[in-house]
Protein backbone atom coordinates (compact mmCIF):
# COMPACT_ATOMS: atom_id res chain seq x y z
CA UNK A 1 9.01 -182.63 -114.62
CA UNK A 2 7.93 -181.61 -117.95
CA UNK A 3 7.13 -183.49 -120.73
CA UNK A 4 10.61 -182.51 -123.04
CA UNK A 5 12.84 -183.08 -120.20
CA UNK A 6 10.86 -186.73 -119.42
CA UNK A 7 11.06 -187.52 -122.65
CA UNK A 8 15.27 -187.23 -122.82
CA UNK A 9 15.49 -188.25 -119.32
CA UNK A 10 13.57 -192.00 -120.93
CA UNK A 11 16.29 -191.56 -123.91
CA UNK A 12 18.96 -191.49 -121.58
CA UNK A 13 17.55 -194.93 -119.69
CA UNK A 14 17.55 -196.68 -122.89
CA UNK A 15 20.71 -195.57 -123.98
CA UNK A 16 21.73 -197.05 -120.50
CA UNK A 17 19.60 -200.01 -120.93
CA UNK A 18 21.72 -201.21 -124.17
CA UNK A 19 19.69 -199.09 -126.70
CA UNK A 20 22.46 -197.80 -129.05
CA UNK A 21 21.92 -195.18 -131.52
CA UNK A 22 22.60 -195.35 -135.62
CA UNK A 23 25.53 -193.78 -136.27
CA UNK A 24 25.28 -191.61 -139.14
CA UNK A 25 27.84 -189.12 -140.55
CA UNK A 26 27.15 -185.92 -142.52
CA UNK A 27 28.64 -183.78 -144.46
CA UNK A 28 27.72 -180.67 -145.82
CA UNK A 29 29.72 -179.95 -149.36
CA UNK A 30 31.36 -176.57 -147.74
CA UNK A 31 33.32 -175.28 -144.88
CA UNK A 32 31.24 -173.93 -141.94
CA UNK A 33 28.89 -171.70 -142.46
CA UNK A 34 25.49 -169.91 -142.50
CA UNK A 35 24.54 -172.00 -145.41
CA UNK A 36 24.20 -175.24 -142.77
CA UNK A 37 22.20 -173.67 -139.98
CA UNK A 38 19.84 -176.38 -139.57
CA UNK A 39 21.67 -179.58 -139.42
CA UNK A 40 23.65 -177.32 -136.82
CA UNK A 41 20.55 -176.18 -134.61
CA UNK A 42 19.29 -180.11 -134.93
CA UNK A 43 22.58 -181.55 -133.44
CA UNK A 44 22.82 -178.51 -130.48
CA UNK A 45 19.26 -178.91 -129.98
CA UNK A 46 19.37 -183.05 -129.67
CA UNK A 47 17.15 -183.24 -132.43
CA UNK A 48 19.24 -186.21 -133.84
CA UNK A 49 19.73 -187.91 -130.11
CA UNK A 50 16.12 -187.53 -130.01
CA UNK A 51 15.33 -189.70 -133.26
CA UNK A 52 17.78 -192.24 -132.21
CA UNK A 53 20.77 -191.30 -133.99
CA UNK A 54 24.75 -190.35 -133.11
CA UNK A 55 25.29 -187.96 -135.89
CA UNK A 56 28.55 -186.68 -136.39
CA UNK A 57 29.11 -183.46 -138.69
CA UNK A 58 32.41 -183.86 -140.94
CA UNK A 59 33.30 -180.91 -143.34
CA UNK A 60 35.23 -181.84 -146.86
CA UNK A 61 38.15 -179.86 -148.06
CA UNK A 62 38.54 -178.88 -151.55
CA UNK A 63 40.55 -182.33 -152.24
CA UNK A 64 37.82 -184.19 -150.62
CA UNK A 65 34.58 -182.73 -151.75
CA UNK A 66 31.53 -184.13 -150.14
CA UNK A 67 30.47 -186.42 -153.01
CA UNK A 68 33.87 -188.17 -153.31
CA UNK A 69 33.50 -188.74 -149.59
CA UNK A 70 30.15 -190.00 -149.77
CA UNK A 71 30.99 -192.74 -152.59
CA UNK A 72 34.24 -194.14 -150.79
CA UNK A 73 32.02 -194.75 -147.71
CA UNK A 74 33.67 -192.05 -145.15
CA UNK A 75 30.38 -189.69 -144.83
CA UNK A 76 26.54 -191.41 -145.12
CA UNK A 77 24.38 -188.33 -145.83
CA UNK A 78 25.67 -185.09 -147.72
CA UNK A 79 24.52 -182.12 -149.11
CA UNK A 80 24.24 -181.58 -152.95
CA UNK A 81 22.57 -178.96 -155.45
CA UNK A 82 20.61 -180.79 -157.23
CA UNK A 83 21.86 -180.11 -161.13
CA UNK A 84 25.00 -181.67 -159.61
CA UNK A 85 23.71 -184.69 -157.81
CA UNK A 86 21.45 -185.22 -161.71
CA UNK A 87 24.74 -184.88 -163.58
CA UNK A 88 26.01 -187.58 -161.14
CA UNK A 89 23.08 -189.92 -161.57
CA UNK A 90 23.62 -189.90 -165.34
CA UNK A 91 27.48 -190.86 -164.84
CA UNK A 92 26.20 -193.90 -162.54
CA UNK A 93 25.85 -192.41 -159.00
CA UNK A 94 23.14 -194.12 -157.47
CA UNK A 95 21.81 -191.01 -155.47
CA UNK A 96 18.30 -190.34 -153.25
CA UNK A 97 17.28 -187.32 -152.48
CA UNK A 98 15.69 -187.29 -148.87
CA UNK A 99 14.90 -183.12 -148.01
CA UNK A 100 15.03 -180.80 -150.32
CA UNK A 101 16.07 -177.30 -148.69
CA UNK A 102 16.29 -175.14 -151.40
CA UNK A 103 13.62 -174.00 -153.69
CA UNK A 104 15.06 -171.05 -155.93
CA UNK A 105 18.47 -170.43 -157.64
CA UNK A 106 20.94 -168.40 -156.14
CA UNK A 107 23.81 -168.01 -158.72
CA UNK A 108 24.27 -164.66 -159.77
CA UNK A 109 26.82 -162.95 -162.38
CA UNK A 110 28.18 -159.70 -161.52
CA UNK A 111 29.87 -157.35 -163.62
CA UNK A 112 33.34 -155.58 -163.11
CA UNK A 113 32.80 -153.02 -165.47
CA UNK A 114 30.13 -150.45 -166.16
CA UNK A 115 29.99 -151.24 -169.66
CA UNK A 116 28.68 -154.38 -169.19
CA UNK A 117 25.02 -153.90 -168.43
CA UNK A 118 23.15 -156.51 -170.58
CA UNK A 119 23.67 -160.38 -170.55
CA UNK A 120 25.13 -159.89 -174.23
CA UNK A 121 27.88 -157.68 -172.99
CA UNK A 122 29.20 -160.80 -171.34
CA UNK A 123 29.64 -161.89 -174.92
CA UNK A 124 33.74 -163.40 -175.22
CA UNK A 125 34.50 -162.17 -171.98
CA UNK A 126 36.47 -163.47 -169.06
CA UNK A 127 34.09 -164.38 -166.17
CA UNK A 128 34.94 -166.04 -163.32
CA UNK A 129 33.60 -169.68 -161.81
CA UNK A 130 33.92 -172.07 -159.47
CA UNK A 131 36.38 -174.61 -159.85
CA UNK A 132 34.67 -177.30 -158.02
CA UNK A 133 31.06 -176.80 -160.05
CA UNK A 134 28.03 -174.94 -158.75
CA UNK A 135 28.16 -172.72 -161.84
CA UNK A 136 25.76 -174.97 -164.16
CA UNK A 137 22.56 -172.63 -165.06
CA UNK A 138 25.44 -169.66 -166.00
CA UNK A 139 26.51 -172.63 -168.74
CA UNK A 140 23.30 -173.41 -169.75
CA UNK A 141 22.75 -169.49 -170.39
CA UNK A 142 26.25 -168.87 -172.34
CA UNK A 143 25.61 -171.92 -174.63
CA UNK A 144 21.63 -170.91 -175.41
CA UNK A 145 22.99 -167.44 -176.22
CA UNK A 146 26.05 -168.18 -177.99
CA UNK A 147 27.84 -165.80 -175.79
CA UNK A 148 31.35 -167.77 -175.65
CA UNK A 149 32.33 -167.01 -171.97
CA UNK A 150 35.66 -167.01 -171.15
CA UNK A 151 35.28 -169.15 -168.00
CA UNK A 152 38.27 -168.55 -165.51
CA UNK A 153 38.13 -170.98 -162.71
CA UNK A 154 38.50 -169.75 -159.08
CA UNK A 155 38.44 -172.15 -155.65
CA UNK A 156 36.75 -169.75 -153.45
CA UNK A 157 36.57 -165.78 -152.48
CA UNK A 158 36.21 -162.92 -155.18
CA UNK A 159 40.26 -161.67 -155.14
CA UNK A 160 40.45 -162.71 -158.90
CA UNK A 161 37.20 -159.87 -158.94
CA UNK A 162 38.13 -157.52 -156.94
CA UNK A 163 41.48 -157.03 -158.38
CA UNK A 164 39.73 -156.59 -161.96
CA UNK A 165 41.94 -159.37 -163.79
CA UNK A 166 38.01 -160.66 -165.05
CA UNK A 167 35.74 -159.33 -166.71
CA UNK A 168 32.47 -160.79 -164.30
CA UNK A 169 32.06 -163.58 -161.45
CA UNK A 170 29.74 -165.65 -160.80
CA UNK A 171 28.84 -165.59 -157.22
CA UNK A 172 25.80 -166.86 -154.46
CA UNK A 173 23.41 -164.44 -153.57
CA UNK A 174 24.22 -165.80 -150.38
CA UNK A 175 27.96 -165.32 -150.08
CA UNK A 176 29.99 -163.94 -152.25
CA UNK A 177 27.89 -161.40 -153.54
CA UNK A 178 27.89 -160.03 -150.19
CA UNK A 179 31.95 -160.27 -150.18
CA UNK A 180 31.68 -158.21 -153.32
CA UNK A 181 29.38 -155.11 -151.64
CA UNK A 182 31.85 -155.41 -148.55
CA UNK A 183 34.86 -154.61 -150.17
CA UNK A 184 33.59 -151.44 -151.42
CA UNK A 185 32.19 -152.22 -154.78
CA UNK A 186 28.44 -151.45 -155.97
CA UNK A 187 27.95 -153.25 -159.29
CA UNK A 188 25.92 -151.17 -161.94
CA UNK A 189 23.95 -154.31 -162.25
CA UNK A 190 23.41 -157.83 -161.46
CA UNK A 191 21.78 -160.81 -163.47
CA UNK A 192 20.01 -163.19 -161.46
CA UNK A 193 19.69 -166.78 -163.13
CA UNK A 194 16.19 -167.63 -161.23
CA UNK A 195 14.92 -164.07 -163.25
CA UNK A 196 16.34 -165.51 -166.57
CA UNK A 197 14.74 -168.85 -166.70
CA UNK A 198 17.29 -170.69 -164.62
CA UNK A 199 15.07 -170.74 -161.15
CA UNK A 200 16.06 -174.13 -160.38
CA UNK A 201 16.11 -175.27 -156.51
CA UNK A 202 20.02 -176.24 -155.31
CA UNK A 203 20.50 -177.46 -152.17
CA UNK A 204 19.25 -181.09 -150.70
CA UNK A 205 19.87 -183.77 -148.66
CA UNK A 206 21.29 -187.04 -150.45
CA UNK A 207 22.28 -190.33 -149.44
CA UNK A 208 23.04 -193.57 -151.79
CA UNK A 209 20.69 -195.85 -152.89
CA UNK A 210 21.94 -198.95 -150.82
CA UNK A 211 22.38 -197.10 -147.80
CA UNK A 212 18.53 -195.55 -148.28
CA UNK A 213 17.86 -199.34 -148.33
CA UNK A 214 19.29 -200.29 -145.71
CA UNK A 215 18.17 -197.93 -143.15
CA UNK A 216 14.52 -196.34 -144.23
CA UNK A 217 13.68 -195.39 -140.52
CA UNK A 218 17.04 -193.85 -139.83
CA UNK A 219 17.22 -191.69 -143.11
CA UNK A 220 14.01 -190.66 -142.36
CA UNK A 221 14.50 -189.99 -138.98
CA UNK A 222 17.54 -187.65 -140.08
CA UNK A 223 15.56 -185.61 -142.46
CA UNK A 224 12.86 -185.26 -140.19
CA UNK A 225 14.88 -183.73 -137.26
CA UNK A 226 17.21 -181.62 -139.90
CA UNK A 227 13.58 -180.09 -141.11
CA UNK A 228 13.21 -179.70 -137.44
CA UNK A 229 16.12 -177.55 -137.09
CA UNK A 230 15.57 -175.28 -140.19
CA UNK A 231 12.56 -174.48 -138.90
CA UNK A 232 13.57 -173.59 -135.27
CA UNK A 233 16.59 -171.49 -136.67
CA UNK A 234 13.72 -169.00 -138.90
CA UNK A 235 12.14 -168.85 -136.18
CA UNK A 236 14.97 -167.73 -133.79
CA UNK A 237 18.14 -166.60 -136.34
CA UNK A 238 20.19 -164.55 -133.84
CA UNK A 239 20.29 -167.50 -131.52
CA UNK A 240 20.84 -170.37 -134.17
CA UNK A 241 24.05 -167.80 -135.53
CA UNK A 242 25.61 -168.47 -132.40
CA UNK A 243 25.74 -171.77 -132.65
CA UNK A 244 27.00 -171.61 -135.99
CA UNK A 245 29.45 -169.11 -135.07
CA UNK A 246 30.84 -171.38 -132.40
CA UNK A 247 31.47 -173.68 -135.15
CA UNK A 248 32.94 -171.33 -137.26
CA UNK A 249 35.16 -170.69 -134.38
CA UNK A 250 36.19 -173.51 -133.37
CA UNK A 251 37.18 -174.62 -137.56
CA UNK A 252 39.02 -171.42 -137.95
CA UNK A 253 36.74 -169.78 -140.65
CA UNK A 254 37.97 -165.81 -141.50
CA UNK A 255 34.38 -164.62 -141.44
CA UNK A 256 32.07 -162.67 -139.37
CA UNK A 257 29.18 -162.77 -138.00
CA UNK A 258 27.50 -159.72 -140.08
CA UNK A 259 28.14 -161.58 -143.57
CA UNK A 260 27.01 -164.92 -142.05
CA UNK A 261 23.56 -163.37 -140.57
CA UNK A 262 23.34 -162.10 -144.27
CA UNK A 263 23.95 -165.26 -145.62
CA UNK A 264 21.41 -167.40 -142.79
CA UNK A 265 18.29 -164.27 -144.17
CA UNK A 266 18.94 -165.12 -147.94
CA UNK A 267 19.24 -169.13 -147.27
CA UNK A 268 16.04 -169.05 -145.48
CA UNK A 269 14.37 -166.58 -148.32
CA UNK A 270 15.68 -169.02 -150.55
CA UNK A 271 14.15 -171.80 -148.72
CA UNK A 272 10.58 -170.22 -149.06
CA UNK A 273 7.49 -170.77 -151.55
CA UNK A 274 7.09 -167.64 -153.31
CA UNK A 275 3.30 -168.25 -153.14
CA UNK A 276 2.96 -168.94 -149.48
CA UNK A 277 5.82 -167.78 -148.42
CA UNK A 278 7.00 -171.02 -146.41
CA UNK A 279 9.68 -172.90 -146.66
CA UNK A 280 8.08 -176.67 -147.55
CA UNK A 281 11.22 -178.80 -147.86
CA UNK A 282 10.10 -181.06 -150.68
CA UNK A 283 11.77 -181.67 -154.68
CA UNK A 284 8.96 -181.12 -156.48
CA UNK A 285 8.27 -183.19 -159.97
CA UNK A 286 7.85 -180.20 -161.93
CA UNK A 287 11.11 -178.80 -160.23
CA UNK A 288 13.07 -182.27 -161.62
CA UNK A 289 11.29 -182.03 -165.40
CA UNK A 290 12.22 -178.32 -165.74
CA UNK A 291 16.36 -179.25 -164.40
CA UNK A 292 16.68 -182.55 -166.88
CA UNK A 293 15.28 -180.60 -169.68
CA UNK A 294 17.97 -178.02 -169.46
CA UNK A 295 20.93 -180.35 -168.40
CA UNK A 296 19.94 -182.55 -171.51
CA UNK A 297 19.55 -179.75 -174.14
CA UNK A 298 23.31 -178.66 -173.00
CA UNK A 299 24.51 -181.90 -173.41
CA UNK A 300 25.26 -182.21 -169.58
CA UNK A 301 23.41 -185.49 -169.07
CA UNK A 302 22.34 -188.24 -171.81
CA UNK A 303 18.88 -189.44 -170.82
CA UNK A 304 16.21 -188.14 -168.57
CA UNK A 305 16.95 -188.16 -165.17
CA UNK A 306 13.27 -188.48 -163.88
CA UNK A 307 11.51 -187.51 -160.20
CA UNK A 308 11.20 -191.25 -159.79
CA UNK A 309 14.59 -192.40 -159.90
CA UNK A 310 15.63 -188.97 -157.10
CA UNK A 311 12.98 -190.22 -154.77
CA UNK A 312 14.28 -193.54 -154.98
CA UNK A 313 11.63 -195.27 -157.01
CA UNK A 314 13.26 -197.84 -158.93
C-alpha cells in the first residue's frame, strides 16, 4: 500500500475509533466561481479531512454577504479583500487575517466611450460600482484627483455598461472585464489601479478574533491545507476547473467554462510575486502600512489599522 493511501486508510480508523473532526464552515464572499479554486481543490482532494477538519463550503447571497454571516456566527472562516476587512476593524470588527491569497489589485475602470482616454476624462461622469463594496482604491483615486465621479451602483454583471446608460465601470480583471470583451466590446483603453498607485493585495482568509483563540491548531490547519490546494490547482488548472465547474453546476451559475479558465489564469497571476514570480501567500507589513495610509487620508478609517492587530497581535 502506499504511503497516501496508508495514511487516509489510519484517518479513517480514528475517525472510527471516536476521533471526530472540527467542524468548520467557510464561506467565500461570492457565488461559485474561479475566484475560489483552492478551498475547492482542498475539500475534493481531502486536504481538510486530512488536517482533521469537516469543512463545509456555504456561499452568501447578496442579502447575506459573507461578513454579516461571519459576525452572527453562521460561517467560521470567510474570505475578505483586505481594504474591506481594515474598514471593518476600524468600525469594531475584531478580524485575523490567517492566508493572504492575493498580492496585487485587480480593480480596473473601463471606459464606454472613446473620448474618454485619460483618468481626467472620468472627471463628473457617471461610472459604475459595486453595490456591495470592492470599489475602494477607484474612491481613493476620484477624491485625490478631485474628479467628482458620478458613482452609479450596480449588484453584479456589466448590463448597466453594455447598454451605455454610464459613462465607465469599474470591473475585476478577473471577471467582468472579461464579460465586457465577450460581448463584443474592445475598450480604447483601460486604467489599472495597481499601475496608478493603488497595487494593494485583496483577497484573504479571515476569521474573528475569539474564534482564532479558541482554535489555533484548527485555523491553522485550514490555512495550511487551503495553501495546499492553491498550489495543486497552478499546478494542474484544467483539472482543478472541473471541479469548480461541478460546483458551478450543481449552484446553477450562468457561466462557462472559457470565462472561468480566464478568471482561475488571472487569480493565480494575481496571486504571484512579481519578483519571483510565486505565489507566497503571506500579508506583508509593508502591504498593511501602504492600505491604512490611503484608507486614512480618504477618511475611510480613523486610526491606523496596523500589521499587528491583522495578524492577531494584541
Amino acid at each position: 500500500m502506499c504511503i497516501k493511501c496508508l495514511f487516509f486508510s489510519l484517518l479513517s480508523l480514528l475517525g472510527v475509533a471516536g476521533v471526530q473532526a472540527q467542524h468548520i464552515v467557510f464561506t467565500p464572499q461570492w457565488t461559485p466561481q474561479s475566484q475560489f479554486t483552492g478551498y475547492y481543490v482542498a475539500e475534493e482532494k481531502g486536504y481538510y479531512q486530512a488536517a482533521g477538519l469537516d469543512v463545509t463550503i456555504e456561499h452568501p447571497s447578496a442579502s447575506r454577504p459573507a461578513l454579516k454571516m461571519l459576525s452572527e456566527g453562521t460561517c467560521n472562516i470567510i474570505t475578505l479583500q483586505l481594504l474591506q476587512a481594515m474598514e471593518d476593524i476600524d468600525r469594531g470588527t475584531s478580524l485575523v487575517n490567517i492566508l493572504q491569497t492575493s498580492q496585487h489589485n485587480s480593480l480596473v475602470i473601463v471606459p464606454r466611450h472613446d473620448d474618454i482616454r485619460t483618468v481626467e476624462d472620468l472627471a463628473g461622469k457617471k461610472v459604475g460600482i459595486w453595490k456591495a463594496g470592492f470599489g475602494e482604491p477607484a474612491q481613493m483615486l476620484d477624491q485625490a484627483k478631485e474628479l467628482h465621479i458620478r458613482w452609479i451602483p450596480f449588484i453584479h454583471n456589466v448590463n448597466l455598461f453594455v447598454s451605455g446608460a454610464i459613462d465607465a465601470t469599474l470591473a475585476m480583471s478577473y471577471n467582468e472585464y472579461f464579460q465586457i470583451l465577450a460581448a463584443g466590446i474592445q475598450p480604447t483603453c483601460i486604467f489599472r489601479l495597481s499601475e496608478m498607485g493603488y497595487d494593494l493585495p485583496e483577497d484573504g482568509l479571515y476569521v474573528t478574533q475569539d474564534f482564532y483563540r479558541k482554535y489555533p491548531k484548527e485555523v491553522r490547519a485550514f490555512a495550511k491545507a487551503s495553501q495546499k490546494g492553491w498550489e495543486w490547482a497552478a499546478e494542474h488548472p484544467e483539472e482543478a476547473l472541473d471541479i469548480v465547474m461541478k460546483r458551478i453546476k450543481k449552484a446553477k451559475v450562468g457561466t462557462n467554462r472559457t470565462q472561468q479558465m480566464w478568471m482561475l489564469k488571472e487569480i493565480i497571476k494575481l496571486q504571484q510575486d512579481k519578483k519571483s514570480g510565486k505565489a507566497t501567500f503571506i500579508l506583508r507589513p509593508e502591504q498593511v502600512k501602504a492600505a491604512s495610509e490611503l484608507l486614512l487620508k480618504c477618511g475611510k478609517i480613523k486610526k491606523e489599522v496596523t500589521y499587528q492587530q491583522l495578524m492577531g497581535n494584541f
